[in-house]
C-alpha atoms as a PDB file:
ATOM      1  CA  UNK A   1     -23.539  25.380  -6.657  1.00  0.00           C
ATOM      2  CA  UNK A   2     -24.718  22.484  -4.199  1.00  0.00           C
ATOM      3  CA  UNK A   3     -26.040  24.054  -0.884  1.00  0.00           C
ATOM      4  CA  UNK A   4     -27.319  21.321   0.389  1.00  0.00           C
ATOM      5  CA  UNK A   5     -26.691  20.726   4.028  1.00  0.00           C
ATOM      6  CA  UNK A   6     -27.302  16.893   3.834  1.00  0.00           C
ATOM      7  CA  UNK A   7     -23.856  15.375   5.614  1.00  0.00           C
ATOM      8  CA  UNK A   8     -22.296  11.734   4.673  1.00  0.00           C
ATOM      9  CA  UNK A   9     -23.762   9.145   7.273  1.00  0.00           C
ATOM     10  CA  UNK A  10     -20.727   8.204   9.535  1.00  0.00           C
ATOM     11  CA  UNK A  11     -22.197   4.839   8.258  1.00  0.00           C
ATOM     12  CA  UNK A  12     -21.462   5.291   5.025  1.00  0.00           C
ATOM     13  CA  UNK A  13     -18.775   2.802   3.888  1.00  0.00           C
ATOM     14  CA  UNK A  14     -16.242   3.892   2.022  1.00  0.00           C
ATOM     15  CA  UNK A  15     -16.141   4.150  -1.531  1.00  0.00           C
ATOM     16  CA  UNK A  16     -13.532   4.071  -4.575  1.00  0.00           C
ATOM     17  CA  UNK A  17     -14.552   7.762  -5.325  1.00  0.00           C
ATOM     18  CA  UNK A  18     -14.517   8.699  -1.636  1.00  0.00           C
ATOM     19  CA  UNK A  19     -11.115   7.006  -0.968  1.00  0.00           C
ATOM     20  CA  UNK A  20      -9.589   8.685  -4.068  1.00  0.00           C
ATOM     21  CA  UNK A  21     -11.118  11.756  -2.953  1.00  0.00           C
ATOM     22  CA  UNK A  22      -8.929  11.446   0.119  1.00  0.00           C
ATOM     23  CA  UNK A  23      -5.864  10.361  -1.663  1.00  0.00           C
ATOM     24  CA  UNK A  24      -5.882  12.996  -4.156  1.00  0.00           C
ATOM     25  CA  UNK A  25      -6.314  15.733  -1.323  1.00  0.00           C
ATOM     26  CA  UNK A  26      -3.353  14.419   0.753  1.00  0.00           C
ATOM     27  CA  UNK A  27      -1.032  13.456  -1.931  1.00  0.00           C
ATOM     28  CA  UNK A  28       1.154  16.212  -0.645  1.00  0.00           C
ATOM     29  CA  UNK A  29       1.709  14.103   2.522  1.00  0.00           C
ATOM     30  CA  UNK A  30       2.649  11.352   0.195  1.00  0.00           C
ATOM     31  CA  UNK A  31       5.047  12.625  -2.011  1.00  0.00           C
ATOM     32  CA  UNK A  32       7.059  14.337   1.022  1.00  0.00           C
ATOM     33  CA  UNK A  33       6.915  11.142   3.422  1.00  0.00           C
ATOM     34  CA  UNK A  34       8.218   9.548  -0.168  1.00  0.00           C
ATOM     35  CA  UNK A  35      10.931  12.284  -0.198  1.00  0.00           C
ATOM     36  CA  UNK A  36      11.829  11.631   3.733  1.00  0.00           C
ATOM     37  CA  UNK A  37      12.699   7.891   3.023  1.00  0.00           C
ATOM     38  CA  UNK A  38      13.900   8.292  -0.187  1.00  0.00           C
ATOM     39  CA  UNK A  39      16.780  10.771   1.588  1.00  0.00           C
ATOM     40  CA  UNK A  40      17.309   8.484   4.485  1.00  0.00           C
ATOM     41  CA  UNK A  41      17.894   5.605   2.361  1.00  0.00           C
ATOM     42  CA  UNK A  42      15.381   3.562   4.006  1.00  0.00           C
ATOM     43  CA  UNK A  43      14.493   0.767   1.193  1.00  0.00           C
ATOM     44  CA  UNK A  44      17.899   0.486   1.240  1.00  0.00           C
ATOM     45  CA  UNK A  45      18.189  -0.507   4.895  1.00  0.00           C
ATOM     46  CA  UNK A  46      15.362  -2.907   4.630  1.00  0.00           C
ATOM     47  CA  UNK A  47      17.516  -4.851   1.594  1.00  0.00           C
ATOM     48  CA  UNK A  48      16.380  -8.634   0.920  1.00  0.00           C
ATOM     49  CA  UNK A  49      15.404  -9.459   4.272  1.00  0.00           C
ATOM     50  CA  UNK A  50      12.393  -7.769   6.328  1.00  0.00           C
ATOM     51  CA  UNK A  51      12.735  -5.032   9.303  1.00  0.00           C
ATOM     52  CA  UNK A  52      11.326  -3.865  12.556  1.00  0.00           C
ATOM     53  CA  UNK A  53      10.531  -0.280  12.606  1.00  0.00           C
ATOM     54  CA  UNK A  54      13.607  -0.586  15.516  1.00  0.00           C
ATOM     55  CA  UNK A  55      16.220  -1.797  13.099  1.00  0.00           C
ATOM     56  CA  UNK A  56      15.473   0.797  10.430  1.00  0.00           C
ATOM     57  CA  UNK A  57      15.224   3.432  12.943  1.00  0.00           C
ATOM     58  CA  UNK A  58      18.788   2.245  14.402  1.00  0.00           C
ATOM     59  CA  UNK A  59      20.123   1.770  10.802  1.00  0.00           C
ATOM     60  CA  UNK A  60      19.207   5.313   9.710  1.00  0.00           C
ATOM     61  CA  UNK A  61      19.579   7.085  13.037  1.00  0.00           C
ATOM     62  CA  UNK A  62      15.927   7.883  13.360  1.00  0.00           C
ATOM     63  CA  UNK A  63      12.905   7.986  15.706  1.00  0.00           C
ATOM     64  CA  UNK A  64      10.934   4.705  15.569  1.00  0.00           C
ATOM     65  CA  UNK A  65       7.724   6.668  15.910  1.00  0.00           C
ATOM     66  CA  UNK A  66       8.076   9.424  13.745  1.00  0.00           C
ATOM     67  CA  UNK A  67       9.772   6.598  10.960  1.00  0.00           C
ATOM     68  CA  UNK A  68       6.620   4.472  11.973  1.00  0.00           C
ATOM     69  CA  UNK A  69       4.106   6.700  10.888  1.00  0.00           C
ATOM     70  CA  UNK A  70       6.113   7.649   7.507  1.00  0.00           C
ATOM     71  CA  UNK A  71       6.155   3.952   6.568  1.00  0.00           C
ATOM     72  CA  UNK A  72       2.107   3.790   7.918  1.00  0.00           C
ATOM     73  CA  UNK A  73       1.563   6.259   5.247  1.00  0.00           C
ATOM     74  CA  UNK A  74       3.052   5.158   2.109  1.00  0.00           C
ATOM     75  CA  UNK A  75       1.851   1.199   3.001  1.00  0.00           C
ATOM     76  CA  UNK A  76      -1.356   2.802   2.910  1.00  0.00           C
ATOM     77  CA  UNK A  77      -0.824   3.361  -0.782  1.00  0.00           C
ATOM     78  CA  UNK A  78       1.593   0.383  -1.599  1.00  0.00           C
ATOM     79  CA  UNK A  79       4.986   0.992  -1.293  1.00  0.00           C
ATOM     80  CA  UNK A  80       6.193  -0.695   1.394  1.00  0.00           C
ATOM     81  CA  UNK A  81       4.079  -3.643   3.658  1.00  0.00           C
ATOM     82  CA  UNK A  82       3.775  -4.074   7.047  1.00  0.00           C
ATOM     83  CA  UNK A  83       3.391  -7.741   7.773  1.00  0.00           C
ATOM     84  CA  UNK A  84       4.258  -9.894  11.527  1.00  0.00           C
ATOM     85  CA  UNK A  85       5.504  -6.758  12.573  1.00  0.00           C
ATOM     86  CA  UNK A  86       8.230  -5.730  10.347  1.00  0.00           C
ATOM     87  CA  UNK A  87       8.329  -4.128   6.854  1.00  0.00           C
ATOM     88  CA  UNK A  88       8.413  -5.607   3.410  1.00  0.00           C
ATOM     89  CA  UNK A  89       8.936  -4.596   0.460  1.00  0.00           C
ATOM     90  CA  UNK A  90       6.629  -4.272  -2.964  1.00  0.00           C
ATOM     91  CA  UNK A  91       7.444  -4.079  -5.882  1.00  0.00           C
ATOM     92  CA  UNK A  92       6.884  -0.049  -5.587  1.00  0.00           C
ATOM     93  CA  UNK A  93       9.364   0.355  -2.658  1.00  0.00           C
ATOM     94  CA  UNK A  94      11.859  -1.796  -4.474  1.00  0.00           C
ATOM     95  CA  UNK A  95      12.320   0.917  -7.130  1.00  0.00           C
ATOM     96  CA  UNK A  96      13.573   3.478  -4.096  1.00  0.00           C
ATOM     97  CA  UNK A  97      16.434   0.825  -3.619  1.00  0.00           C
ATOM     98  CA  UNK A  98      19.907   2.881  -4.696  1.00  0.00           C
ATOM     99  CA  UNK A  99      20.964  -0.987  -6.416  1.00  0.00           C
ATOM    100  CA  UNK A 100      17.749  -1.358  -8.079  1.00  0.00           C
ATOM    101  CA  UNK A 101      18.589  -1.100 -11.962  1.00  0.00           C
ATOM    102  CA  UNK A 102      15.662   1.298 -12.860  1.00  0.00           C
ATOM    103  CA  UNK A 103      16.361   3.050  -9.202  1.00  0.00           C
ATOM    104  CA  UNK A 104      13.929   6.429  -8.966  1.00  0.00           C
ATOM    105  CA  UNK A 105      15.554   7.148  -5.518  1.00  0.00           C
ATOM    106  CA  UNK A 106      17.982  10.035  -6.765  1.00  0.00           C
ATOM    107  CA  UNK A 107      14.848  10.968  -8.736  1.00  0.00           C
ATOM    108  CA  UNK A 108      12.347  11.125  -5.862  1.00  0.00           C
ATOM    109  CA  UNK A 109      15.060  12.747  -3.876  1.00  0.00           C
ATOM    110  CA  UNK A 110      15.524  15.715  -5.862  1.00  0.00           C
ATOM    111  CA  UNK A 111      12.184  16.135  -6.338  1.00  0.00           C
ATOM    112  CA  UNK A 112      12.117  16.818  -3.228  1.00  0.00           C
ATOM    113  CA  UNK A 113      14.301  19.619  -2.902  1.00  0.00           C
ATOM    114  CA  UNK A 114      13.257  22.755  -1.109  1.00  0.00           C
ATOM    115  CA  UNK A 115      13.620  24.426  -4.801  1.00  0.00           C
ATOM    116  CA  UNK A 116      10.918  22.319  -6.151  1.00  0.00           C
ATOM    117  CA  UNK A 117       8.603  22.726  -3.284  1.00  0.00           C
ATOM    118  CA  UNK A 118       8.700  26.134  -3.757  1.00  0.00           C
ATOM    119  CA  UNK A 119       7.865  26.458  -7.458  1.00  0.00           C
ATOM    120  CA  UNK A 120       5.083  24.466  -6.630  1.00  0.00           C
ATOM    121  CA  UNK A 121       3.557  26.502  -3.764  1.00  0.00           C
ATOM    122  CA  UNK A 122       3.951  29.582  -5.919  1.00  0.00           C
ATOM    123  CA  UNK A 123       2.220  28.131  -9.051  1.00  0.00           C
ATOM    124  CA  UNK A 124      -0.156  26.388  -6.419  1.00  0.00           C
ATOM    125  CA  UNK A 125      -1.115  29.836  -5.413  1.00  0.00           C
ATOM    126  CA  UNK A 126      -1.368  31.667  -9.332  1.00  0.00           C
ATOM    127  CA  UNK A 127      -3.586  28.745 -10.272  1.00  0.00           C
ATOM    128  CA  UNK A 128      -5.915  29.694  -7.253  1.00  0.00           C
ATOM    129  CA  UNK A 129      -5.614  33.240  -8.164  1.00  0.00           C
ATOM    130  CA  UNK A 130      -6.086  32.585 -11.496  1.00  0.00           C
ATOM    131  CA  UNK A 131      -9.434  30.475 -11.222  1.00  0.00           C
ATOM    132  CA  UNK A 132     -10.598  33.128  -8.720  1.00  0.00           C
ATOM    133  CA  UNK A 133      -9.844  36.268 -11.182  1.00  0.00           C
ATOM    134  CA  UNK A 134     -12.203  36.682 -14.489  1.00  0.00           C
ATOM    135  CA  UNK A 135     -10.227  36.793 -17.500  1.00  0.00           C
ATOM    136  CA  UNK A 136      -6.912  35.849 -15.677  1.00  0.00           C
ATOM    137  CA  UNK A 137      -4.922  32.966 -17.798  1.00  0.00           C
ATOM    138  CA  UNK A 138      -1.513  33.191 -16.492  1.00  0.00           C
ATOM    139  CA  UNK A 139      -0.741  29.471 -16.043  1.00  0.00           C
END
């Protein structure tokens, strides 16, 4: 094991390993804000033409911030784009459309079912207690 205590420069630009790093670790965040939109029926309320965070919050009876910051993340890692102020689709977001023929919205919904997130947590937490325990190969 590494104990070095030599820290990353702030000045360190970012790299593809760094940035995937980051992705990986907060893919939770990801695949829940994917859930949250997916529910609400957001792509849907964008359609053909663009949106202000405002009409999509009005559309879906949500807060613009909160909505704002959901839509933030997942542009971050291309599904949706934020562009002169209002939001766009790609060609990720258009698959969360309920008219889109290869739709993955009822998909991404269920998946995000309190029943799934709990299976997860638990095997989340064997797999830790697993790789922590010698001779332990439950998963």
């Amino acid at each position: 094991m590494n104990t070095s205590t030599v820290s990353p420069s702030a000045a360190t630009p970012p790299s593809p390993a760094n940035i995937q790093l980051m992705q990986l670790t907060t893919a939770c965040w990801t695949s829940r804000c994917l859930h949250v939109i997916a529910e609400l029926g957001i792509a849907d309320a964008i359609g053909d033409q663009s949106q202000s965070t405002e009409a999509l919050a009005k559309a879906t009876a949500t807060q613009p911030q909160a909505l704002y910051r959901v839509l933030r993340l997942l542009a971050s890692v291309g599904i949706f784009e934020w562009k002169d102020e209002t939001w766009h689709h790609t060609e990720a977001s258009r698959f969360l459309r309920s008219d889109h023929p290869g739709s993955l919205r009822d998909y991404v919904r269920m998946l995000g079912l309190p029943v799934f997130w709990s299976i997860r947590c638990v095997r989340a937490n064997l797999l830790l207690q697993s790789a922590t325990q010698k001779g332990s190969s439950d998963i």
